[in-house]
Protein backbone atom coordinates (compact mmCIF):
# COMPACT_ATOMS: atom_id res chain seq x y z
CA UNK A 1 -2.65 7.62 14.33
CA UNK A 2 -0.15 5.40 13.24
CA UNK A 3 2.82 6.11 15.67
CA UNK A 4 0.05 5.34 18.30
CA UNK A 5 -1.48 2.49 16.77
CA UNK A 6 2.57 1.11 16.38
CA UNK A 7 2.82 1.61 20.22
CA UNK A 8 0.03 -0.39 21.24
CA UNK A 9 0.96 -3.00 18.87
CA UNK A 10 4.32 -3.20 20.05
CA UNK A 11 3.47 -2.92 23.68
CA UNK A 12 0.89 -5.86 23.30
CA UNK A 13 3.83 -7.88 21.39
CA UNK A 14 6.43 -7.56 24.30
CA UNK A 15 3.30 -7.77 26.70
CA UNK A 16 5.46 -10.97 28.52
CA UNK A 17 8.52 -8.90 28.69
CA UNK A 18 7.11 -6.08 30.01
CA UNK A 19 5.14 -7.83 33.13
CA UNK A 20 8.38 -9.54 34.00
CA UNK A 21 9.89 -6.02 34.17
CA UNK A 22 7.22 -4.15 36.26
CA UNK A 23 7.00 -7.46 38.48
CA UNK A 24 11.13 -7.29 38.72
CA UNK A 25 11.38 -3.53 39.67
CA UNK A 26 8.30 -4.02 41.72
CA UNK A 27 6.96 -0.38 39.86
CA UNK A 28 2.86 -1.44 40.60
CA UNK A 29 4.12 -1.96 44.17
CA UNK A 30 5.50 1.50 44.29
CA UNK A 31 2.70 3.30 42.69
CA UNK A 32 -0.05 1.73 43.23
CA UNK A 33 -2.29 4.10 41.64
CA UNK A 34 -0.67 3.53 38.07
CA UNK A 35 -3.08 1.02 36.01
CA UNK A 36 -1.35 -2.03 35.14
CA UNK A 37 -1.69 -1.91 31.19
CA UNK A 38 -0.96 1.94 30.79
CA UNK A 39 2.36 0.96 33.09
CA UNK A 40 2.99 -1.75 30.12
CA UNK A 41 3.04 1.48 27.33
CA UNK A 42 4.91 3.75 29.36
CA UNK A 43 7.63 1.12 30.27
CA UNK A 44 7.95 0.24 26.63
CA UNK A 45 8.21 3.52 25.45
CA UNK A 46 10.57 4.33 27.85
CA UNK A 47 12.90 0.91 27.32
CA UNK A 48 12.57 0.43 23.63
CA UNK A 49 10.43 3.10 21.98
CA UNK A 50 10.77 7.04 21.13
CA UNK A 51 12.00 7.51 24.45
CA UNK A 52 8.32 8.94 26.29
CA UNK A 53 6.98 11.46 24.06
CA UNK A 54 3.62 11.90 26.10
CA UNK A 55 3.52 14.53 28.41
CA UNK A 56 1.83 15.21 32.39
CA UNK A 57 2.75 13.50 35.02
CA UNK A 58 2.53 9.78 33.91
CA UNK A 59 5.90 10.67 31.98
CA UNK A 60 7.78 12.40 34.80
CA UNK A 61 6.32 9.00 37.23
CA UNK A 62 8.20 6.80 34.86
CA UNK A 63 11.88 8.89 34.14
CA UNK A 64 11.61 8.53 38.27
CA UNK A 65 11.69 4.61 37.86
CA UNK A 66 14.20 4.60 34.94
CA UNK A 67 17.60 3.21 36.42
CA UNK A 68 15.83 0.48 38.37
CA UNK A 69 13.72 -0.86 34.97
CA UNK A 70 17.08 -0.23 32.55
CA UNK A 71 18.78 -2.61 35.53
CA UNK A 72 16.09 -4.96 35.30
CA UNK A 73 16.06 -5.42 32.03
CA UNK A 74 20.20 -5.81 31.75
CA UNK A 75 19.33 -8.11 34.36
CA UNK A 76 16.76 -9.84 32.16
CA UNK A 77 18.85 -10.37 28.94
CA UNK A 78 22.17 -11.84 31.72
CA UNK A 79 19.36 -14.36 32.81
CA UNK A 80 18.66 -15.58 29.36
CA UNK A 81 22.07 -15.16 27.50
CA UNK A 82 20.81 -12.65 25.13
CA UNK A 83 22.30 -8.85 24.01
CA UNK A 84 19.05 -8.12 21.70
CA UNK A 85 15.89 -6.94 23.44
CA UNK A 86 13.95 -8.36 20.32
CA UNK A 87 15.45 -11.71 21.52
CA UNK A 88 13.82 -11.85 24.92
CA UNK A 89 10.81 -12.65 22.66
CA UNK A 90 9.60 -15.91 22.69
CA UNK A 91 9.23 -17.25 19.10
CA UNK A 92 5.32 -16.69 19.32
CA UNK A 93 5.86 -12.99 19.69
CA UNK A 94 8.58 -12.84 17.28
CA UNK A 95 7.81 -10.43 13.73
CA UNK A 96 6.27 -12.83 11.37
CA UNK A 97 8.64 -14.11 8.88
CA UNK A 98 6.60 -12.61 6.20
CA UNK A 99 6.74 -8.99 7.97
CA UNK A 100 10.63 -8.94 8.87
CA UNK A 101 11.53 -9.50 5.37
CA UNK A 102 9.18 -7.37 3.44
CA UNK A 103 11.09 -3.91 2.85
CA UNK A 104 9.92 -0.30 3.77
CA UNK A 105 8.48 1.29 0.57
CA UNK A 106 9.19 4.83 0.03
CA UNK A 107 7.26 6.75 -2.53
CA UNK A 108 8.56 10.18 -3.09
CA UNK A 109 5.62 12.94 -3.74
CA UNK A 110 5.88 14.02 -6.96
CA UNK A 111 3.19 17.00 -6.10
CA UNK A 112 6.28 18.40 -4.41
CA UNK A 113 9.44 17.09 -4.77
CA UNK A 114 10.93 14.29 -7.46
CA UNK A 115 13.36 11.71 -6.81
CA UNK A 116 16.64 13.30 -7.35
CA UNK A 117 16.20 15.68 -4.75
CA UNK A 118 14.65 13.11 -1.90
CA UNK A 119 18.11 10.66 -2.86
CA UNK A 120 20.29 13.58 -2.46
CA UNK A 121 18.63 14.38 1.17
CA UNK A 122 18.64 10.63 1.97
CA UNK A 123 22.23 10.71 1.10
CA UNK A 124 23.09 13.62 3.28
CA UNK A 125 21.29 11.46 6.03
CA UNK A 126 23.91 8.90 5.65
CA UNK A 127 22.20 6.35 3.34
CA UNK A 128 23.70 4.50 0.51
CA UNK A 129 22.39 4.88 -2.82
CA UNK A 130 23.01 1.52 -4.96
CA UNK A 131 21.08 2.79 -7.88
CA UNK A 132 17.75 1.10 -9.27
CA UNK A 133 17.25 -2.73 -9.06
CA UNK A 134 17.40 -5.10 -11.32
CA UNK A 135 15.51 -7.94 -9.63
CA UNK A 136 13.93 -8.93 -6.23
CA UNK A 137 16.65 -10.61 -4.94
CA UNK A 138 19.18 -7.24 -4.59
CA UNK A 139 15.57 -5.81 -2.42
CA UNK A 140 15.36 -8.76 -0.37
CA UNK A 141 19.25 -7.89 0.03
CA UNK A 142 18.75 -4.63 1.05
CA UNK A 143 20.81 -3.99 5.14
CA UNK A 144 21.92 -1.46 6.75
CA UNK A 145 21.66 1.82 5.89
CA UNK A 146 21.27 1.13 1.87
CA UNK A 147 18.49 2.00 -0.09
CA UNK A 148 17.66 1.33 -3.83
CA UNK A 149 15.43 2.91 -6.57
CA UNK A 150 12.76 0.02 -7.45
CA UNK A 151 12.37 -1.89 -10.44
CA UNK A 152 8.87 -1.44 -11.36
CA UNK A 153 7.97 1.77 -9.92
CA UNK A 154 9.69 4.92 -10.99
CA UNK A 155 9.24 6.46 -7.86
CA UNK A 156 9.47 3.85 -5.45
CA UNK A 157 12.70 4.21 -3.07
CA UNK A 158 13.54 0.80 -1.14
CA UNK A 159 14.73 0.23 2.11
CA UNK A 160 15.26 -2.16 4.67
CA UNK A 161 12.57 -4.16 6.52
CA UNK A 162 11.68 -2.26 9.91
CA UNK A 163 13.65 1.01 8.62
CA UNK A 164 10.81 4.40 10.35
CA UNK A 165 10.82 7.42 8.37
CA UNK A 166 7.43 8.41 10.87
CA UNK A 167 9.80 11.31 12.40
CA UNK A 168 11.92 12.09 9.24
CA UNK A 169 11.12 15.32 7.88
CA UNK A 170 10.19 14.27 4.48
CA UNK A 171 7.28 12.01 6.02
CA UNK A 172 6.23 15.03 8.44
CA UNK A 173 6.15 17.26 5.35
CA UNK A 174 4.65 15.10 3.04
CA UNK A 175 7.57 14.86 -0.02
CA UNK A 176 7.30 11.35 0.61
CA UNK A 177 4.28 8.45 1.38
CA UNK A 178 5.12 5.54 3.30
CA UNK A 179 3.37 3.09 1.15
CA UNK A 180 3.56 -0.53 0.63
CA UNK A 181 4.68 -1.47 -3.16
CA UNK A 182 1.62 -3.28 -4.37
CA UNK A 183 -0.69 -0.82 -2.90
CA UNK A 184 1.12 1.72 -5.51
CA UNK A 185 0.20 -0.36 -7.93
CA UNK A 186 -3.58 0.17 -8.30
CA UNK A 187 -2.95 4.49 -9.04
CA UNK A 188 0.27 3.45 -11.40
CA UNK A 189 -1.90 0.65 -13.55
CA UNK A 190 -4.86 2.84 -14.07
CA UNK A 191 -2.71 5.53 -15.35
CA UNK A 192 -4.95 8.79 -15.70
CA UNK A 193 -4.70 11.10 -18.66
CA UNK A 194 -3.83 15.38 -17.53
CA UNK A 195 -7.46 16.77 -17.65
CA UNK A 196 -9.07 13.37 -16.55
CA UNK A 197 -12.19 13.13 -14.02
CA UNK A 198 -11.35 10.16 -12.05
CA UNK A 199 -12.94 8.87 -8.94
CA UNK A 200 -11.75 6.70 -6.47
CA UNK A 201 -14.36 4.96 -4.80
CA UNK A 202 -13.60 3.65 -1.21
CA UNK A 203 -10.65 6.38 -0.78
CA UNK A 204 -9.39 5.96 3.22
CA UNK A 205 -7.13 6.26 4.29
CA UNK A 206 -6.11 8.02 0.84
CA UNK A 207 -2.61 7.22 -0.38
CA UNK A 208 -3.83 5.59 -3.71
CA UNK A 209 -6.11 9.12 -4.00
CA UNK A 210 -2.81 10.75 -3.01
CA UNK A 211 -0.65 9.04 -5.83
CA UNK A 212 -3.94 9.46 -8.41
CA UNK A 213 -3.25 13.25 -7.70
CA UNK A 214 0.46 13.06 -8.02
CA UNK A 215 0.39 11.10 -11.33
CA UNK A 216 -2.31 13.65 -12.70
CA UNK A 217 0.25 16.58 -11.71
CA UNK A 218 -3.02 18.09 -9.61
CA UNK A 219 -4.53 18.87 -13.42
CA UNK A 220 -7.78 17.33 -12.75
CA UNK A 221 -10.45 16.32 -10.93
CA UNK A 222 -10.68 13.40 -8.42
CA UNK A 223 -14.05 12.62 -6.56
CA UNK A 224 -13.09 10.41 -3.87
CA UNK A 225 -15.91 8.35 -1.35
CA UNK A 226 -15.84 7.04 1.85
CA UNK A 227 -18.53 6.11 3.82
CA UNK A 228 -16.51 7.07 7.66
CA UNK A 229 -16.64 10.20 8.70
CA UNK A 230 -13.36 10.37 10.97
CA UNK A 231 -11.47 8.43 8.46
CA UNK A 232 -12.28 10.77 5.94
CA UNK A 233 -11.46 13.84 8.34
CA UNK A 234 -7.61 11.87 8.32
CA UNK A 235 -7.66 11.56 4.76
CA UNK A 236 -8.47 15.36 4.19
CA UNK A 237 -5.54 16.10 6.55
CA UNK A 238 -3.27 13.45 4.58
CA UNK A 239 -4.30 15.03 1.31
CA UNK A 240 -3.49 18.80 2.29
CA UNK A 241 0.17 17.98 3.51
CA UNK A 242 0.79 16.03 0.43
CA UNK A 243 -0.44 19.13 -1.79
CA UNK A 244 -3.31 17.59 -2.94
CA UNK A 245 -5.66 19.89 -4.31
CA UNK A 246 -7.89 18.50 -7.10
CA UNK A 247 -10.06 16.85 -5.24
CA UNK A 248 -13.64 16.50 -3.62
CA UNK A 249 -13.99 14.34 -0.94
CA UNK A 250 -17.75 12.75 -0.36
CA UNK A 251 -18.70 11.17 3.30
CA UNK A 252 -21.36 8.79 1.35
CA UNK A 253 -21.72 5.17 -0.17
CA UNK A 254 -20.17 4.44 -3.55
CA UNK A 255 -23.27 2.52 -4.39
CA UNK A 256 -25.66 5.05 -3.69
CA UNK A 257 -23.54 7.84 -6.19
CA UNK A 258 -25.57 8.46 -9.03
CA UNK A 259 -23.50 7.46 -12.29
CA UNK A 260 -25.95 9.80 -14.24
CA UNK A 261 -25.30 12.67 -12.44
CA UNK A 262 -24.19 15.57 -14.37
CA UNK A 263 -21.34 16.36 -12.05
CA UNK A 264 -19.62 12.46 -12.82
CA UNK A 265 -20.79 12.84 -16.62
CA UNK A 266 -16.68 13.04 -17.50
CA UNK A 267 -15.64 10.47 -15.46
CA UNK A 268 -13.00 8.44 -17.86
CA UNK A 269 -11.31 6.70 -14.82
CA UNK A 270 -12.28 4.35 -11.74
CA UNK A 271 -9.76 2.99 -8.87
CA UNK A 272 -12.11 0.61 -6.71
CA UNK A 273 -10.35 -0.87 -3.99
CA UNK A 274 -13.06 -2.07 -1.95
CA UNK A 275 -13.45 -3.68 1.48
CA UNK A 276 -12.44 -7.01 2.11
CA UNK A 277 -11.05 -9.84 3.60
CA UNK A 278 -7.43 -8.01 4.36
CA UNK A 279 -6.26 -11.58 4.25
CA UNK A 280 -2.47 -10.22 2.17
CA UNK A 281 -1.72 -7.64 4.80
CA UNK A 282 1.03 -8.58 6.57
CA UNK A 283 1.16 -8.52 10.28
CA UNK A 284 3.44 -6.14 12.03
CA UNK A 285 2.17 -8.10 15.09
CA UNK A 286 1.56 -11.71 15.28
CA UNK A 287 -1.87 -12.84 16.00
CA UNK A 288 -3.80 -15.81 16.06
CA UNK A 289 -6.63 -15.62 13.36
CA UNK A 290 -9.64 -18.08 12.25
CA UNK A 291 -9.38 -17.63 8.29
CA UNK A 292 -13.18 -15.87 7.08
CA UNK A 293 -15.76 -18.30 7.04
CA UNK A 294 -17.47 -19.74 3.67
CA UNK A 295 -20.31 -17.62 4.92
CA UNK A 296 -18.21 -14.22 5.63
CA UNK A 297 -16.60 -15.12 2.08
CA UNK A 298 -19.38 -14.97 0.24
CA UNK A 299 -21.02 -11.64 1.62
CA UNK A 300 -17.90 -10.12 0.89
CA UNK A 301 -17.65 -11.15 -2.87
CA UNK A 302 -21.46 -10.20 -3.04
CA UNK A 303 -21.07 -7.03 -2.51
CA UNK A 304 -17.50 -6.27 -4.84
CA UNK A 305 -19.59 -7.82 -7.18
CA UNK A 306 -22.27 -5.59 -7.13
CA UNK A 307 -19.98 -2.38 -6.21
CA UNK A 308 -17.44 -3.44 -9.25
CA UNK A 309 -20.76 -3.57 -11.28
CA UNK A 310 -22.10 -0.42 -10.15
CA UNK A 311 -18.38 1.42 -11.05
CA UNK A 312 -18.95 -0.19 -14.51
CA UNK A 313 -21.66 1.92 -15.27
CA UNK A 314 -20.95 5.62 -15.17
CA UNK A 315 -21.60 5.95 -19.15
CA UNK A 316 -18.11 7.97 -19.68
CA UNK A 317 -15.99 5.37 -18.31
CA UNK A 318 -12.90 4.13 -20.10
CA UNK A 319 -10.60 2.31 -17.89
CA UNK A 320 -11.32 0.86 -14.12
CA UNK A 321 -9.03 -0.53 -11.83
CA UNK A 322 -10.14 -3.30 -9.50
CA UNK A 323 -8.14 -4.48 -6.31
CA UNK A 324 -7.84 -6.10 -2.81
CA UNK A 325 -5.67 -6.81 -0.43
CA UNK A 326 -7.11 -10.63 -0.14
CA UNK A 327 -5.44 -13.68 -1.38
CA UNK A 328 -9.17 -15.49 -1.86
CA UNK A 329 -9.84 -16.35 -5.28
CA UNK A 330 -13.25 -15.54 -4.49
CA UNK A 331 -12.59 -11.98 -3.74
CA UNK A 332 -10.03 -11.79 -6.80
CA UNK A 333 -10.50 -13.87 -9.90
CA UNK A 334 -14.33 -14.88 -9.05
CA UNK A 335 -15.32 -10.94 -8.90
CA UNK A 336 -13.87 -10.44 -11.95
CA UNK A 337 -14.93 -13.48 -14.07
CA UNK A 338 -18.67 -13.01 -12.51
CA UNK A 339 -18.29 -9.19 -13.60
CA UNK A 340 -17.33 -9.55 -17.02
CA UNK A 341 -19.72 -11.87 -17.65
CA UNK A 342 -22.36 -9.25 -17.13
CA UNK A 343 -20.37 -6.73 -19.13
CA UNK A 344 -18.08 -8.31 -21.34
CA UNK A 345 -19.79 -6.65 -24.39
CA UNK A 346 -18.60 -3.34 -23.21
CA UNK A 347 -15.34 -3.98 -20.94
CA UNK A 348 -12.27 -6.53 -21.12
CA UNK A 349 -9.48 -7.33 -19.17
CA UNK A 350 -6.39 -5.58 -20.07
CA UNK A 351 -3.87 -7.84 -20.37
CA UNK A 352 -0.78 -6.90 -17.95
CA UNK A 353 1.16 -10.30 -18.73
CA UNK A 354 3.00 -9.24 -21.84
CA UNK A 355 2.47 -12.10 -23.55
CA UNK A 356 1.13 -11.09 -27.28
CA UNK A 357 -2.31 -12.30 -28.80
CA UNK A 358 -3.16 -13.99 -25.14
CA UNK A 359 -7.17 -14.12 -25.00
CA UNK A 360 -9.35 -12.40 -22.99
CA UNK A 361 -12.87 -14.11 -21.87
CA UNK A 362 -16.34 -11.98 -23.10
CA UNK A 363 -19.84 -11.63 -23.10
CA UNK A 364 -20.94 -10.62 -26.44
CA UNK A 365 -24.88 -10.50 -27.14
CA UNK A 366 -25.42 -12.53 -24.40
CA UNK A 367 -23.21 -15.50 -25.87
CA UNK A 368 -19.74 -16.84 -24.01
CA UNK A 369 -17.14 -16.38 -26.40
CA UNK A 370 -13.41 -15.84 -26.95
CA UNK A 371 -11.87 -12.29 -28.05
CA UNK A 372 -8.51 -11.34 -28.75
CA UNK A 373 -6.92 -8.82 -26.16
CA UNK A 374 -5.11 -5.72 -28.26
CA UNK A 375 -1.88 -5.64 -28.97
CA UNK A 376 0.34 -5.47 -25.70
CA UNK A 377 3.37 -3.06 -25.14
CA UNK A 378 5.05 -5.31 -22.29
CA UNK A 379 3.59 -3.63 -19.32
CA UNK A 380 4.96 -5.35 -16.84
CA UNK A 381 6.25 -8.91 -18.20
CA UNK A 382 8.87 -9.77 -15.39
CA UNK A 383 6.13 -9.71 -12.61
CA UNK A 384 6.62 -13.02 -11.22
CA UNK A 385 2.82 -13.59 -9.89
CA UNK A 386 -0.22 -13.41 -12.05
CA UNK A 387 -3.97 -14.11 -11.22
CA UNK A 388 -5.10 -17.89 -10.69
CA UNK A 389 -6.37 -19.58 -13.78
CA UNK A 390 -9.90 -19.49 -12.52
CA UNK A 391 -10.95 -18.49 -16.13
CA UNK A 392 -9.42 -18.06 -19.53
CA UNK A 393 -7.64 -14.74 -19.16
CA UNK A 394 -7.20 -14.21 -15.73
CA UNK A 395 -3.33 -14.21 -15.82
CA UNK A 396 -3.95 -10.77 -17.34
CA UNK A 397 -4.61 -10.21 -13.59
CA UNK A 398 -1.99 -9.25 -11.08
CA UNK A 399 -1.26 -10.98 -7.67
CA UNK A 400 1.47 -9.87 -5.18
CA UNK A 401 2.79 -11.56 -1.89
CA UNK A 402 5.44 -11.74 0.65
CA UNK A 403 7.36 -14.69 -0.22
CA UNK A 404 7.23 -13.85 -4.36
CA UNK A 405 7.22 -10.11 -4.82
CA UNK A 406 8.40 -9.00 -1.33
CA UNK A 407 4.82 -7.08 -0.49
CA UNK A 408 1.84 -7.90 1.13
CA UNK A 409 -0.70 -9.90 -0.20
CA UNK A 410 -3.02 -7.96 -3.23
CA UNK A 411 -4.78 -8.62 -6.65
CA UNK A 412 -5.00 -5.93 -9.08
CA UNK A 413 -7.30 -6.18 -12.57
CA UNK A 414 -7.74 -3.91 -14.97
CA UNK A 415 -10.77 -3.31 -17.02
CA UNK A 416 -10.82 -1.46 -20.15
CA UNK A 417 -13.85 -0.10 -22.35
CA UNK A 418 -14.24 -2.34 -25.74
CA UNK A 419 -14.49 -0.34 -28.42
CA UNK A 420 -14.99 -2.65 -31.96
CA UNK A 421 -12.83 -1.80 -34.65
CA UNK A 422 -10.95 1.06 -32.62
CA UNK A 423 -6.74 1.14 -32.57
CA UNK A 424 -5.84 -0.66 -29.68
CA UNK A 425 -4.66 1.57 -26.78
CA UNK A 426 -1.26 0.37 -24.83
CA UNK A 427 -1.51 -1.18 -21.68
CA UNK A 428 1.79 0.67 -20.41
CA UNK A 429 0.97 2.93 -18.02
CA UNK A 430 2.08 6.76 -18.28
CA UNK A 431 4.62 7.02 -16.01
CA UNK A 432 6.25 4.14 -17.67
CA UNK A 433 5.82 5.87 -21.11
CA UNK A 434 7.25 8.75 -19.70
CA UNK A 435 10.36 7.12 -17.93
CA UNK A 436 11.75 4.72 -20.20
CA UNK A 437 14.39 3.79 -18.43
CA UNK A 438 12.77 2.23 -15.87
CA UNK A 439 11.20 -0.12 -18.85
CA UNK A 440 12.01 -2.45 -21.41
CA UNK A 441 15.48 -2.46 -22.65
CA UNK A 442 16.85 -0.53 -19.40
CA UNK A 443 20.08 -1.47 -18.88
CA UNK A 444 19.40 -3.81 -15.28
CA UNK A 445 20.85 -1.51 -12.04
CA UNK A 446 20.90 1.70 -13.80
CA UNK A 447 20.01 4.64 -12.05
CA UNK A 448 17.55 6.84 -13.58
CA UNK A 449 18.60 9.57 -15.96
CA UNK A 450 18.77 13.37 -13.99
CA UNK A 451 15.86 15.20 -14.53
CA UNK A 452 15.21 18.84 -13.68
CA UNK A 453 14.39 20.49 -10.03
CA UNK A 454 11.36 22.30 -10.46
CA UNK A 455 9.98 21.11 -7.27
CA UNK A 456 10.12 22.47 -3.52
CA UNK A 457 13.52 21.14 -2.32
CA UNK A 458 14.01 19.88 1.13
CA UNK A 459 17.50 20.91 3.05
């Protein structure tokens, strides 16, 4: 789905190229039985994609026109001084800034492989290892054929903008998930327990259930919703080559999942990444669009209010994880704020800032007041963006974006159960507990420490 939803994206982006080609070789002239805009995907595939992977006779109809359209479009780039075929683009069809400079994510599997093992293959591909950052600027560096361990995320490889692992055999085998950075960041923040009951509730197309199951180690159980029926079908698919097998996957509305059911009765754990306004995601594929009306705005925030709400009330839950990929406040900050106000007796953010003794905002017997947030290991203190100051406390929040953190737009909270009087747990996830190194008090650009092969290795 997505090496054919990457074709039609890039044939409608060199769309203008393309017509000057077909109208320069004169190919609709020739065959006149070929439609006009599947002419346009063939000729791109052929020119400047995989080389025509589809099959019949559409593919043997274009190899027959090859040298005339490969002369045409020499021809082409002579007429405009130009070597590039990206540079026949007009600056309209051009990659967005924002998309040409955010890198390609890697996340290595650890259901089946670990990180050692998927550098060491990497390596033997021809790549250059330059060990783990130490800030965004060596990513935004990143050219070539170099690739770094991230700074945040232990298993996070970084590469390039534009680099395609679609056909690499660790993608096709699923030892690694081609994910963007802050949509890792949901799964790593809520930080499951072995043995928890966790669900995530609007799953497709599953890579955050995916990492849930990976940071679990499979030891649990993960009930996962979606309302589509096809997208679910892909996610089940997803899920098996990955090696996911503690989970139950639901074709049914989050809000209409019973959180006194029996069968949800040990559900500790929440990741709710509901729908929204997708207004972070950056655009492979420039496109003119109106921002969401006031009116579309509000709908949306109705209903993560009232899903968010819902999510607070399975009576076992101990830790929830809210997140979009919007850059509205009112999707972000305004959810939350509204939220706690309705449960602030029982849940509080968790403070992801670092910064000791900052304070949280409550509801406590139906009274607005001020309570401190526990005492903070430094999660994750050199994350440059936090949430808007929309209320006291919401730079506990997280917020991630092109220009600051090299990712696409997204807004992460974290909610935590209140529990008066009780040792305060750490905000740091596991996987951070677990991999110091990759903490505070690292040495900056270290590689991480060898750890053991017990995994499937890939040759």
């Amino acid at each position: 789905v997505r090496q054919l939803y990457a074709l039609v994206s890039e044939t409608l982006r060199y769309s203008p190229v393309l017509e000057k080609l077909l109208a320069g070789a004169a190919l609709l002239q020739v065959e006149k039985k070929l439609p006009p805009q599947l002419a346009k995907v063939l000729v791109y595939d052929l020119l400047f994609g995989k080389g025509l992977k589809c099959g019949g006779r559409w593919k043997a109809l274009a190899r027959r026109h090859r040298a005339r359209l490969e002369a045409e479009l020499a021809r082409l780039k002579v007429q405009q001084k130009v070597s590039r075929s990206e540079d026949l683009l007009a600056p309209a069809q051009a990659a967005s800034p924002a998309a040409s400079q955010v890198p390609r994510y890697v996340r290595v599997n650890t259901l089946k492989t670990c990180v050692d093992d998927v550098i060491d293959f990497f390596k033997r591909q021809g790549y250059s290892y330059l060990g783990q950052a130490a800030s965004v600027e060596e990513l935004r560096a990143l050219s070539g054929k170099k690739f770094l361990l991230d700074l945040h995320l232990p298993e996070l490889l970084v590469f390039p903008p534009q680099t395609d692992f679609h056909d690499n055999l660790l993608y096709t085998s699923g030892h690694i998930i081609l994910q963007d950075k802050a949509s890792c960041l949901p799964a790593f923040l809520l930080s499951p327990a072995a043995g928890s009951h966790v669900i995530d509730a609007c799953a497709a197309p599953g890579n955050k259930t995916s990492h849930l199951a990976a940071i679990l180690k499979n030891k649990s159980q993960i009930f996962a919703f979606d309302v589509d029926t096809k997208r679910l079908a892909t996610m089940n698919t997803m899920l098996m080559r990955a090696g996911v097998t503690s989970f139950q996957l639901a074709q049914q509305d989050f809000l209409t999942v019973d959180p006194r059911d029996p069968k949800y009765s040990k559900v500790t754990c929440i990741l709710l990444d509901p729908s929204c306004s997708g207004s972070g995601m950056v655009n492979r594929v420039p496109r003119e669009e109106a921002a969401p009306s006031a009116e579309r705005l509000q709908a949306l925030a109705s209903f993560q209010r009232k899903v968010l709400s819902h999510a607070l009330s399975f009576p076992a839950l101990q830790r929830l994880v809210y997140s979009t990929c919007s850059l509205y406040q009112e999707e972000n900050e305004d959810v939350v704020h509204a939220v706690l106000q309705e449960w602030g007796s029982v849940f509080r953010c968790v403070c992801l800032c670092g910064h000791g003794g900052t304070w949280c905002r409550a509801l406590r017997d139906s009274a607005l007041t001020l309570v401190p947030c526990h005492r903070l290991v430094n999660a994750f203190p050199s994350w440059p963006c936090r949430g808007l100051t929309a209320f006291p406390g919401a730079e506990s929040c997280l917020r991630a974006s092109p220009a600051d953190t090299l990712t696409h737009g997204f807004f992460v909270a974290v909610l935590e159960r209140h529990r008066e009087g009780a040792a305060a747990p750490s905000s740091l996830p596991v996987a951070a507990k677990e991999n110091p190194e990759h903490g505070e008090g690292a040495e900056p650009g270290a590689a991480p420490k060898k750890r053991k092969r017990k995994k499937q290795q890939v040759k």
